[in-house]
PDB file of N, CA and C in Angstrom:
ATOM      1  N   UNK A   1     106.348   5.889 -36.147  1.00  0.00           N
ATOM      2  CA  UNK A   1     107.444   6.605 -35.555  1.00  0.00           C
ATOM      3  C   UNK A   1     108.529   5.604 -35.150  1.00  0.00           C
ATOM      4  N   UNK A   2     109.600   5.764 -35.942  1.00  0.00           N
ATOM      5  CA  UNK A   2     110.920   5.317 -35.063  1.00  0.00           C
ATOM      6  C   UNK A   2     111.704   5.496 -34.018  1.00  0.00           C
ATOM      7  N   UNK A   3     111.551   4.288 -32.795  1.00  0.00           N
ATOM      8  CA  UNK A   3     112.286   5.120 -31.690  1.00  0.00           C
ATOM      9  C   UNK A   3     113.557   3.997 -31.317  1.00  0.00           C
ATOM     10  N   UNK A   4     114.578   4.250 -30.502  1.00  0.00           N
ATOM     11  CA  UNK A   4     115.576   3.625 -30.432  1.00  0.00           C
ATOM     12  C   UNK A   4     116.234   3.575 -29.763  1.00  0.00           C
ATOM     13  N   UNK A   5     117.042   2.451 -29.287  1.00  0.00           N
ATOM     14  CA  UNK A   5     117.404   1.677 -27.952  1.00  0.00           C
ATOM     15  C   UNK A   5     118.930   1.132 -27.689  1.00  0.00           C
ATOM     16  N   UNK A   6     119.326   1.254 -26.907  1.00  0.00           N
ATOM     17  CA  UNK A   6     120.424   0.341 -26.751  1.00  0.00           C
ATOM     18  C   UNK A   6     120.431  -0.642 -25.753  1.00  0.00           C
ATOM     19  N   UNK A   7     121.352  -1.742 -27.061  1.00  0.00           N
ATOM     20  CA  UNK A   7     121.325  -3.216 -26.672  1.00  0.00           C
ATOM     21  C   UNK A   7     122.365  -3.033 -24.982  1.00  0.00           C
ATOM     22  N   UNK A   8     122.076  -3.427 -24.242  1.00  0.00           N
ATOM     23  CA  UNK A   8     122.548  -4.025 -22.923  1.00  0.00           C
ATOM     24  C   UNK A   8     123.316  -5.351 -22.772  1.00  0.00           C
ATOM     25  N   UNK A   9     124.389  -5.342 -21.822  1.00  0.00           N
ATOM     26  CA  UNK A   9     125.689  -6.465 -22.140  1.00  0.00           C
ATOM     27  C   UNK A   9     124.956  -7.918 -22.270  1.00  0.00           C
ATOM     28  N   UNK A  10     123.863  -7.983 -20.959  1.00  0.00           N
ATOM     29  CA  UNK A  10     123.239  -9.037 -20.758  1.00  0.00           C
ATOM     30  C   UNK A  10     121.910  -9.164 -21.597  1.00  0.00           C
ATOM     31  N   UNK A  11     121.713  -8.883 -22.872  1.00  0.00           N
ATOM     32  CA  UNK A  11     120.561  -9.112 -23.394  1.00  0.00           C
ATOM     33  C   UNK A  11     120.348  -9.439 -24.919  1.00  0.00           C
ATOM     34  N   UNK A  12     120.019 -10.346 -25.065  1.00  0.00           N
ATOM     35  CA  UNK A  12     119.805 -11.427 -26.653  1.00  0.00           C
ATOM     36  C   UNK A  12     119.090 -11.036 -27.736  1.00  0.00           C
ATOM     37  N   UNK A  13     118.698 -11.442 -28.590  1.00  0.00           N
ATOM     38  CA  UNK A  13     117.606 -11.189 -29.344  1.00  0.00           C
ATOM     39  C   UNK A  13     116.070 -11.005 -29.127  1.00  0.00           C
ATOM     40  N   UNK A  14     116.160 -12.107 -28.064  1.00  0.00           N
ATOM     41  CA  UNK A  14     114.619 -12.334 -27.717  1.00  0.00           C
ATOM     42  C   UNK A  14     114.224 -11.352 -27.138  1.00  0.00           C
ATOM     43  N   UNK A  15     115.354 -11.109 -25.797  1.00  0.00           N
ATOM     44  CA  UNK A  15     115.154  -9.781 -24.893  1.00  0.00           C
ATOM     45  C   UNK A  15     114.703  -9.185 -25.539  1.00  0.00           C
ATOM     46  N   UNK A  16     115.435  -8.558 -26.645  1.00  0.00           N
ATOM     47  CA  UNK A  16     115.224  -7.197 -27.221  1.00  0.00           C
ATOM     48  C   UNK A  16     113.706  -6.934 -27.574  1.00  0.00           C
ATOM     49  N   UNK A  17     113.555  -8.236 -28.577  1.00  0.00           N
ATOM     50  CA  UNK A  17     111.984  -8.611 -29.116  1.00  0.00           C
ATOM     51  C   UNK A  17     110.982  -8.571 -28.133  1.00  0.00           C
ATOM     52  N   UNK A  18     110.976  -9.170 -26.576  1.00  0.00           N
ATOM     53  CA  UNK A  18     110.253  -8.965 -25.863  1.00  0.00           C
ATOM     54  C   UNK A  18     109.989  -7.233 -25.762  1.00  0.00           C
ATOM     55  N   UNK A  19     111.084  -6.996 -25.512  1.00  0.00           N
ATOM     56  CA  UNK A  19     111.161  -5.420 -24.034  1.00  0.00           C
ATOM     57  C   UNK A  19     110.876  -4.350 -25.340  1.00  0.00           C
ATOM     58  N   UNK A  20     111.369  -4.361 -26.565  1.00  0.00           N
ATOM     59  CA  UNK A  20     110.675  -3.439 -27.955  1.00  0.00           C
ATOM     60  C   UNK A  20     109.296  -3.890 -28.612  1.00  0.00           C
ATOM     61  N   UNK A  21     109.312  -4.944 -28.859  1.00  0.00           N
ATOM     62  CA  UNK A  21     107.987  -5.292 -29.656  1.00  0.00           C
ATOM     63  C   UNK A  21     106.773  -5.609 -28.787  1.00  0.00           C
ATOM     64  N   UNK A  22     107.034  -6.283 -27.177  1.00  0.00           N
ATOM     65  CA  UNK A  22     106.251  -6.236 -26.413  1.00  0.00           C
ATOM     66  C   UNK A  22     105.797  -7.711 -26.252  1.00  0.00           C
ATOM     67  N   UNK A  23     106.321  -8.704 -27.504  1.00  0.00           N
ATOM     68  CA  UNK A  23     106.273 -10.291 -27.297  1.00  0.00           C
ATOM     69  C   UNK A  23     106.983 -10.828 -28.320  1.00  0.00           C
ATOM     70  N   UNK A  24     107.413 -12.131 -28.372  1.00  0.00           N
ATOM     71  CA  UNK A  24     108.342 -12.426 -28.928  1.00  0.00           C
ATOM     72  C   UNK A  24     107.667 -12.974 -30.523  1.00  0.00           C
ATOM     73  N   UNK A  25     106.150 -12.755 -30.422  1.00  0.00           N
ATOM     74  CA  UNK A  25     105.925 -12.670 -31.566  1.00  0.00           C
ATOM     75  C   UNK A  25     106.387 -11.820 -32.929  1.00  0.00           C
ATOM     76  N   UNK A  26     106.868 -10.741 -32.582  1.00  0.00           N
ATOM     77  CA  UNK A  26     107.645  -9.156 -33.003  1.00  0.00           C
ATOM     78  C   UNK A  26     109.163  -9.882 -33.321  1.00  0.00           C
ATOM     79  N   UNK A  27     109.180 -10.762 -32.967  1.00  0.00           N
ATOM     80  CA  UNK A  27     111.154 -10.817 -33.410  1.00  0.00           C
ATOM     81  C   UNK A  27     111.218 -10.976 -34.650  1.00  0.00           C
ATOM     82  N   UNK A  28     110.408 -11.406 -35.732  1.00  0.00           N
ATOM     83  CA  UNK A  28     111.597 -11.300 -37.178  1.00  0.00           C
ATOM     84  C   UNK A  28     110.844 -10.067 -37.037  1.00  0.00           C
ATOM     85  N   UNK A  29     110.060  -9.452 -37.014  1.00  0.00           N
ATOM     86  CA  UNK A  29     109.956  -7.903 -37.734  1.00  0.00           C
ATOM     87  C   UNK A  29     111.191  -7.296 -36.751  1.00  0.00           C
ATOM     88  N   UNK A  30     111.463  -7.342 -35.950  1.00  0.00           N
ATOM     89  CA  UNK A  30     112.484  -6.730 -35.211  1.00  0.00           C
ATOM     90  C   UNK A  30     114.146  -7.145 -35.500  1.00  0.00           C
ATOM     91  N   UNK A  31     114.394  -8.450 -35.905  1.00  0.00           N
ATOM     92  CA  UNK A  31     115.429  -8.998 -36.853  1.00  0.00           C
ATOM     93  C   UNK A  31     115.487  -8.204 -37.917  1.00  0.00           C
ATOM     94  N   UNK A  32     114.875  -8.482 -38.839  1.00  0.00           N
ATOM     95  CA  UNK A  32     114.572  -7.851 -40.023  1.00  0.00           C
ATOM     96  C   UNK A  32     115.199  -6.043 -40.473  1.00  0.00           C
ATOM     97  N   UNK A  33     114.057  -5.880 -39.332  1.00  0.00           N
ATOM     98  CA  UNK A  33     113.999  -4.205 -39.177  1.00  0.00           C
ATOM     99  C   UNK A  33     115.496  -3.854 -39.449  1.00  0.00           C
ATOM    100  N   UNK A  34     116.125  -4.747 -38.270  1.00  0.00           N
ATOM    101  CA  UNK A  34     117.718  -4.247 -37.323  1.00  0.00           C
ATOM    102  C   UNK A  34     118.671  -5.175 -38.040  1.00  0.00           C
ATOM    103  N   UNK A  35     118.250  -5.529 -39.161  1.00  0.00           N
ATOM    104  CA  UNK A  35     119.293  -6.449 -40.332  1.00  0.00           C
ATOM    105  C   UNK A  35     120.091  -7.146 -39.584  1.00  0.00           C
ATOM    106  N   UNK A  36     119.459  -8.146 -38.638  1.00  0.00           N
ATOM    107  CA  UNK A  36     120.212  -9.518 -37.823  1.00  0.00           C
ATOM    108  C   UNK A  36     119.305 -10.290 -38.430  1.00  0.00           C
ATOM    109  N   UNK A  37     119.628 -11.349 -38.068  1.00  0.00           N
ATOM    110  CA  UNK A  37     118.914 -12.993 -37.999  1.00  0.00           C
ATOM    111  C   UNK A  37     118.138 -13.376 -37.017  1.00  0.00           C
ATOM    112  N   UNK A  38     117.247 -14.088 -37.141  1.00  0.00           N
ATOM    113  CA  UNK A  38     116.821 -14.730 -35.917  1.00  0.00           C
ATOM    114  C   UNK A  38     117.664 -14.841 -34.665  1.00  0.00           C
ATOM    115  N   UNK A  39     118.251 -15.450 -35.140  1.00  0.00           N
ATOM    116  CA  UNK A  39     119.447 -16.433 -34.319  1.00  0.00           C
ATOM    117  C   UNK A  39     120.574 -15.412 -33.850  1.00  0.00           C
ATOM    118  N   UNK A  40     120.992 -14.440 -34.477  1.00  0.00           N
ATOM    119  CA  UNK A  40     122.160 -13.507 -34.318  1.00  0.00           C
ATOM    120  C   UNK A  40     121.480 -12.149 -32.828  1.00  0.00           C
ATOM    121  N   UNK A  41     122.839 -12.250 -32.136  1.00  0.00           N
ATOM    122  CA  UNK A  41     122.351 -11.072 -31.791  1.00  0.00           C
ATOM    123  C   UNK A  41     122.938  -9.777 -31.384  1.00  0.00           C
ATOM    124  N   UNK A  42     122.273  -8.978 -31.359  1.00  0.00           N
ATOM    125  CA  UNK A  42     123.083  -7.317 -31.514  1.00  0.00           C
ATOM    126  C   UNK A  42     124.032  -7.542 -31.023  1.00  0.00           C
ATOM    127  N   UNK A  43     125.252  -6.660 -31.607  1.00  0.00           N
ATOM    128  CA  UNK A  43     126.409  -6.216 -30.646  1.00  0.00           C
ATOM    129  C   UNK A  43     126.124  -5.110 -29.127  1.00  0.00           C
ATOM    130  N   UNK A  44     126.605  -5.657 -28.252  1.00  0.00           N
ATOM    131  CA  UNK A  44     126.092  -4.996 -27.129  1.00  0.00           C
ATOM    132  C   UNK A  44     126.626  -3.227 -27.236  1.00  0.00           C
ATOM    133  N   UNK A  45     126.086  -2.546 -26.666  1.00  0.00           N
ATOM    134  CA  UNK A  45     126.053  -0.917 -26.918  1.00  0.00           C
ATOM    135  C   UNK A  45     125.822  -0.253 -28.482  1.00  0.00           C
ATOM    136  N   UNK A  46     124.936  -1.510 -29.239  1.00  0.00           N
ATOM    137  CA  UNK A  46     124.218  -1.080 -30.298  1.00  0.00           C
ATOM    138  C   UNK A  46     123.275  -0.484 -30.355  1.00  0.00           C
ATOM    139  N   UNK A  47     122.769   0.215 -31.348  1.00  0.00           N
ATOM    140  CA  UNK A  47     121.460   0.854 -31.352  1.00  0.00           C
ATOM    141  C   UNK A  47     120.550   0.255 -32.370  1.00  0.00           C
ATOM    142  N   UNK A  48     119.540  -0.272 -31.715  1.00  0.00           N
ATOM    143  CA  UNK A  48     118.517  -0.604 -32.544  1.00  0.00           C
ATOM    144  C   UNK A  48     117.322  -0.075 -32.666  1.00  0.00           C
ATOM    145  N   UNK A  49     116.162  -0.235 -33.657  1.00  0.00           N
ATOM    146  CA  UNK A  49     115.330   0.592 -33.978  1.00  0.00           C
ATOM    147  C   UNK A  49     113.930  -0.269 -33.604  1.00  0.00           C
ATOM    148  N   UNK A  50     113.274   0.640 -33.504  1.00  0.00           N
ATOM    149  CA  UNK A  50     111.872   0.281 -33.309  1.00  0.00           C
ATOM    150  C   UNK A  50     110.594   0.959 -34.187  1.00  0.00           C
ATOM    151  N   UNK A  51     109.916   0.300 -34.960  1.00  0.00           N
ATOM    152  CA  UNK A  51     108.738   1.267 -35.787  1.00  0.00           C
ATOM    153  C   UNK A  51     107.620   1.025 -35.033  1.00  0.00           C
ATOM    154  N   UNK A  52     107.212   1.899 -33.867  1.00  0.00           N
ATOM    155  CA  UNK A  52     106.239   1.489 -33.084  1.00  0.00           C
ATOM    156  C   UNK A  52     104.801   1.287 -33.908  1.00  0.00           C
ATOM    157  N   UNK A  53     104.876   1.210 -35.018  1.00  0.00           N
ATOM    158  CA  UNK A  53     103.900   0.474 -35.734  1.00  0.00           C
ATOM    159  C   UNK A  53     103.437  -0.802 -35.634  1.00  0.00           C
ATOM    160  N   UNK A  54     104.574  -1.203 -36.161  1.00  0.00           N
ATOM    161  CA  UNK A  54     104.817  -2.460 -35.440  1.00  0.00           C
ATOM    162  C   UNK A  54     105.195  -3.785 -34.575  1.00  0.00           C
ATOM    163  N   UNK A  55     104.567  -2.574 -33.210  1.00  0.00           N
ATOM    164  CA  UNK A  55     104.620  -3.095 -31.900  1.00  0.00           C
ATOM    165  C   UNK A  55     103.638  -4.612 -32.220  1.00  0.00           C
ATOM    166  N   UNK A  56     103.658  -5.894 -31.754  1.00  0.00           N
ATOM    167  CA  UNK A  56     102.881  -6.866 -31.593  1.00  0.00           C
ATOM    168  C   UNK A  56     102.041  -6.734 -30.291  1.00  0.00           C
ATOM    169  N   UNK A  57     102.813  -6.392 -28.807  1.00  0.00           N
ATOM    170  CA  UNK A  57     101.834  -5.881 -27.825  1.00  0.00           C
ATOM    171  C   UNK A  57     102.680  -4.616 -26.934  1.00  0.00           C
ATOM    172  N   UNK A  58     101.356  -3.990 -27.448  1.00  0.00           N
ATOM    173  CA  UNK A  58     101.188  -2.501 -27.270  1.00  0.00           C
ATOM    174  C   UNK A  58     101.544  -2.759 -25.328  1.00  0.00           C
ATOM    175  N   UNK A  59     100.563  -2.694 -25.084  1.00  0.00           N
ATOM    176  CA  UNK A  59     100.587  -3.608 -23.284  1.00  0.00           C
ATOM    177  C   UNK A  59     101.408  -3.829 -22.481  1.00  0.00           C
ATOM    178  N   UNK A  60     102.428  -5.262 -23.238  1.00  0.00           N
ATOM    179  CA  UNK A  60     102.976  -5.308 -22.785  1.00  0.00           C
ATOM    180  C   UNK A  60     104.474  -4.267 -22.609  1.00  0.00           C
ATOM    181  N   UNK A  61     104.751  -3.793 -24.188  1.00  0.00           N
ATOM    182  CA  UNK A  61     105.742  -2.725 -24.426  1.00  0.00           C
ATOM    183  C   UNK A  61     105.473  -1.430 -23.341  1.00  0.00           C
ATOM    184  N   UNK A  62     104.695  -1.306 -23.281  1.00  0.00           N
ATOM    185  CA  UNK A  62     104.161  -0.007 -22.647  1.00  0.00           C
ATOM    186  C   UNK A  62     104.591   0.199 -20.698  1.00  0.00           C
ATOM    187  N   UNK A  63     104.071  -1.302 -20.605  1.00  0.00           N
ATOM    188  CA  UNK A  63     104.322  -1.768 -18.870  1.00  0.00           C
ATOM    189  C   UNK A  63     105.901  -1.640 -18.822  1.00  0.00           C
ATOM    190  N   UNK A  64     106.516  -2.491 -19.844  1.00  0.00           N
ATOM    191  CA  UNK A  64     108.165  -2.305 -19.837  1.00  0.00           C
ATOM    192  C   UNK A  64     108.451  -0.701 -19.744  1.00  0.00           C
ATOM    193  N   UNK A  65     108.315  -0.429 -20.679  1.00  0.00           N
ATOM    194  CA  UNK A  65     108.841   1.116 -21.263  1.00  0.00           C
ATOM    195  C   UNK A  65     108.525   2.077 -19.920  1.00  0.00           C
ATOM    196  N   UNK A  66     107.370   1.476 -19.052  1.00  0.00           N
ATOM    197  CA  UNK A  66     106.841   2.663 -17.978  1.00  0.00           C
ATOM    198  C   UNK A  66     107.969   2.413 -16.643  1.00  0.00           C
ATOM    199  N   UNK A  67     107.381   1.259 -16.609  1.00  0.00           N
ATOM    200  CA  UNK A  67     108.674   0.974 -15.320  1.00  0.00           C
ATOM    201  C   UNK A  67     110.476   0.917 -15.803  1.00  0.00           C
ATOM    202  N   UNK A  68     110.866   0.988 -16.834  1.00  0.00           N
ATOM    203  CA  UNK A  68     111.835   1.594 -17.324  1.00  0.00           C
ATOM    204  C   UNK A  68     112.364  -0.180 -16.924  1.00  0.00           C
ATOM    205  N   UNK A  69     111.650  -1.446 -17.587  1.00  0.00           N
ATOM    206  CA  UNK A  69     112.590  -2.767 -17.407  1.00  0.00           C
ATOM    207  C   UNK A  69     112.994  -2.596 -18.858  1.00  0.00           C
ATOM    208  N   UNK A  70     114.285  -3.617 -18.645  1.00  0.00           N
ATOM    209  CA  UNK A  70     115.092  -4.028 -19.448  1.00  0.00           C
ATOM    210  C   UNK A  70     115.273  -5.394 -19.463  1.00  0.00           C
ATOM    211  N   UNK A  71     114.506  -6.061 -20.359  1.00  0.00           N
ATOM    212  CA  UNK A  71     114.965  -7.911 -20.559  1.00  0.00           C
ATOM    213  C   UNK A  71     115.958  -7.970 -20.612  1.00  0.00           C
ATOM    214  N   UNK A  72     115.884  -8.994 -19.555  1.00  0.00           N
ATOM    215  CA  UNK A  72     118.235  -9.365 -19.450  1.00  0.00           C
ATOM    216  C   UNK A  72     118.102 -11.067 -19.097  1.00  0.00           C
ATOM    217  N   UNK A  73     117.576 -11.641 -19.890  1.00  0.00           N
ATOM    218  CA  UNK A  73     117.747 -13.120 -19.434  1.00  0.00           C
ATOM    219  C   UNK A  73     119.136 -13.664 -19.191  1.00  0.00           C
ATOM    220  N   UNK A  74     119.950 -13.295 -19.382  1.00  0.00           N
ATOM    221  CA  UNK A  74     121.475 -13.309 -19.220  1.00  0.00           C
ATOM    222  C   UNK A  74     121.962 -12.872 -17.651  1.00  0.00           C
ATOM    223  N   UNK A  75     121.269 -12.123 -17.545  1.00  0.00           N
ATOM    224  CA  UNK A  75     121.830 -11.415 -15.973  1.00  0.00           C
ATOM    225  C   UNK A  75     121.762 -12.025 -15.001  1.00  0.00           C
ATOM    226  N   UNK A  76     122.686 -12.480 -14.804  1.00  0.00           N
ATOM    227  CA  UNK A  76     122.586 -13.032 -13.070  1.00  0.00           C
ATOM    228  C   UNK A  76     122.228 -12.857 -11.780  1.00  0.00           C
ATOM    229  N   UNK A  77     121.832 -13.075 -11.025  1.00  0.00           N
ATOM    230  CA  UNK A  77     120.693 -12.581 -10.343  1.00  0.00           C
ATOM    231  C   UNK A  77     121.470 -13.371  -8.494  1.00  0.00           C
ATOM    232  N   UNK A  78     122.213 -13.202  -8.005  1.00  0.00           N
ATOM    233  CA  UNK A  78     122.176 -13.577  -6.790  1.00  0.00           C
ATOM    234  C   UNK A  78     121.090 -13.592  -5.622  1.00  0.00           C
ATOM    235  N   UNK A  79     120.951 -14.844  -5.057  1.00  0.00           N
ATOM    236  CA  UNK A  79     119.357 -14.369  -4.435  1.00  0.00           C
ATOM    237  C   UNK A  79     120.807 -14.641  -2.756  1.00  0.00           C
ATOM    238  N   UNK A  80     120.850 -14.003  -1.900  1.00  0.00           N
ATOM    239  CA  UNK A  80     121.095 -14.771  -0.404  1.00  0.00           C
ATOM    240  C   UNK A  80     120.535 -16.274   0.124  1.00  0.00           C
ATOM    241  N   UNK A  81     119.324 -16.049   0.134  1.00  0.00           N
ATOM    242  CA  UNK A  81     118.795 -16.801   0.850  1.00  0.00           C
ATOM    243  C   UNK A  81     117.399 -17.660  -0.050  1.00  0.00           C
ATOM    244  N   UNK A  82     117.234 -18.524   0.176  1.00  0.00           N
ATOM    245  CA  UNK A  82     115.940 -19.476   0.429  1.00  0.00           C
ATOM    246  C   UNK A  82     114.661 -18.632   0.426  1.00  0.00           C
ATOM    247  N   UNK A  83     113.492 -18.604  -0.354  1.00  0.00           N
ATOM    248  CA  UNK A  83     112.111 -17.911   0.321  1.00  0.00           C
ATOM    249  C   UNK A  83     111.033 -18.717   0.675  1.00  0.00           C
ATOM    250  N   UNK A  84     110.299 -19.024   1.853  1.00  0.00           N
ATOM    251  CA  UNK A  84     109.361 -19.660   2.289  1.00  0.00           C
ATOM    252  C   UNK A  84     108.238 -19.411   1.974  1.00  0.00           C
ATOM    253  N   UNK A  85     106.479 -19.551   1.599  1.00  0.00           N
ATOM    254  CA  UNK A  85     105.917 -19.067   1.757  1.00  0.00           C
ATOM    255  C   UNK A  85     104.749 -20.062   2.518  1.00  0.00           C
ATOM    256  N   UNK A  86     103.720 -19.427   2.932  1.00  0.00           N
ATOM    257  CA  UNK A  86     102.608 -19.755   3.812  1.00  0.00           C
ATOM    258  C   UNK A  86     101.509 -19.340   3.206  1.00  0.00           C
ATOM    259  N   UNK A  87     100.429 -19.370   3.542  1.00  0.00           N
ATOM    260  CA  UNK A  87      99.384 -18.736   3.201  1.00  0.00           C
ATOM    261  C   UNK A  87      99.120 -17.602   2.479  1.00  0.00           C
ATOM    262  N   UNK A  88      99.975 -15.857   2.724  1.00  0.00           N
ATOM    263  CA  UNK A  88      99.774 -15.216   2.321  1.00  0.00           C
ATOM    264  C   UNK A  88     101.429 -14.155   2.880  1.00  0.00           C
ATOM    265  N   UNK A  89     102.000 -15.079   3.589  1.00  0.00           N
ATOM    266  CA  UNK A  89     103.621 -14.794   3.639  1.00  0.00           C
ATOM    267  C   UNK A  89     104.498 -15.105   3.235  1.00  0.00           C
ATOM    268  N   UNK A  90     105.537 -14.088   2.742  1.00  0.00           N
ATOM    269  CA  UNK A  90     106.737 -15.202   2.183  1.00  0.00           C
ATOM    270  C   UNK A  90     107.563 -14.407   3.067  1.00  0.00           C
ATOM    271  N   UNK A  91     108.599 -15.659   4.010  1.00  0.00           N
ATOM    272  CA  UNK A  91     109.725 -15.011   4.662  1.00  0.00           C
ATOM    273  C   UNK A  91     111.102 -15.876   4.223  1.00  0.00           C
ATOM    274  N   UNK A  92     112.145 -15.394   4.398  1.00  0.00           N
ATOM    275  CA  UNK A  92     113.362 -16.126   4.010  1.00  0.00           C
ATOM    276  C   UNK A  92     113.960 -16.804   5.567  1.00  0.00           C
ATOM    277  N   UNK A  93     114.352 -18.138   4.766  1.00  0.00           N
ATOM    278  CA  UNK A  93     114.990 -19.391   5.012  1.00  0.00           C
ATOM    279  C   UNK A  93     115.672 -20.171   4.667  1.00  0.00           C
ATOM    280  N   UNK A  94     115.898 -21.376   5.157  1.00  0.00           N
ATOM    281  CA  UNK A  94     116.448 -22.494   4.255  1.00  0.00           C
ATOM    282  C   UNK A  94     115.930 -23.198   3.806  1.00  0.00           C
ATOM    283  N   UNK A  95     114.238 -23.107   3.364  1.00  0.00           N
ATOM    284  CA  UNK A  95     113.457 -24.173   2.252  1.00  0.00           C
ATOM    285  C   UNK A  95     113.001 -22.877   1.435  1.00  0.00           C
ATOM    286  N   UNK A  96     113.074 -23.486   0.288  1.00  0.00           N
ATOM    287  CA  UNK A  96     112.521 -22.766  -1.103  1.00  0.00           C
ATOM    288  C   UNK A  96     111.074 -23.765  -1.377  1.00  0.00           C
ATOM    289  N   UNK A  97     110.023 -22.536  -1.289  1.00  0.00           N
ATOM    290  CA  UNK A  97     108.637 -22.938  -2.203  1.00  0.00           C
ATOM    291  C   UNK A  97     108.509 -22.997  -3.165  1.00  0.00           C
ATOM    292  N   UNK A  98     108.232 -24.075  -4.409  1.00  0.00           N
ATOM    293  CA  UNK A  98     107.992 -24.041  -5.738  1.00  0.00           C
ATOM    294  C   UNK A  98     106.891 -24.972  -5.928  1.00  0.00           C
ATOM    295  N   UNK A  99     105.779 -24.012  -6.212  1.00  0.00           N
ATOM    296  CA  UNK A  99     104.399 -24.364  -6.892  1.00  0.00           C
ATOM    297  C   UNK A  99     103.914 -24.677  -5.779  1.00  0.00           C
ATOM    298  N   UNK A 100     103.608 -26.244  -5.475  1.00  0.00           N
ATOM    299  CA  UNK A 100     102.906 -27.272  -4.218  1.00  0.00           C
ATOM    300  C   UNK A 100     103.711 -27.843  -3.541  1.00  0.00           C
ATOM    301  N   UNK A 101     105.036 -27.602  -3.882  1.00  0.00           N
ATOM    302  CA  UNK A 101     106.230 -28.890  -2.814  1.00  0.00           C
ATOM    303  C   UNK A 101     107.382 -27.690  -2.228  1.00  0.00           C
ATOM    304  N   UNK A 102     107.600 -27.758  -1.248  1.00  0.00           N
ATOM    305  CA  UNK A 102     108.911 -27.786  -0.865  1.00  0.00           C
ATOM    306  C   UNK A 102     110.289 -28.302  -0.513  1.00  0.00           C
ATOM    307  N   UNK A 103     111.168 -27.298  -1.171  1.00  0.00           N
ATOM    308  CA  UNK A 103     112.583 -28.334  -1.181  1.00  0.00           C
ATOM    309  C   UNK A 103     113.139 -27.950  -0.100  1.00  0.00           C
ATOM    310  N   UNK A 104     114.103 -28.668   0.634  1.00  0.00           N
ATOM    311  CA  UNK A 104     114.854 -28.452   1.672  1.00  0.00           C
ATOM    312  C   UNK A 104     116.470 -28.201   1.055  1.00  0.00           C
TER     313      UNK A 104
END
């Protein structure tokens, strides 16, 4: 079954390949499919196609498609503030936690 989508201002090829095929293993069948290139990507408020045949992960497509995300690696994302975490809290500040160290 073919189902079909539109491309979003902030979102690439890969996006697409992720958030339709379900991993970016799916991008040339999803290139292909949607007669781009690897490398090329949709014109934004395009419609592209999907042969949920050949979804690569079912799983992951499915988790997207339910919570209604949209891959936008492009999108900018303003955070306010700093997030701290502790043990089993995260509160906002002026140090950011990443992994084992904190930055000030």
């Amino acid at each position: 079954m073919i189902e079909k989508s539109t491309v979003m201002s902030d979102q690439n090829i890969v996006d697409l390949a992720l958030q339709e095929m379900g991993s970016v293993e799916g991008l040339i069948l999803f290139a292909k499919r949607n007669g781009v290139a690897v490398d090329q990507d949709p014109a934004v408020d395009s419609v592209v196609d999907v042969e949920t045949t050949e979804v690569t992960n079912l799983t992951n497509r499915t988790f997207y498609k339910s919570k209604r995300i949209r891959v936008s690696t492009g999108r900018t994302v303003i955070v306010p503030d700093s997030l701290t975490a502790d043990a089993d809290t995260i509160t906002v500040d002026s140090d950011l936690i990443t992994a084992d160290q904190t930055i000030n």
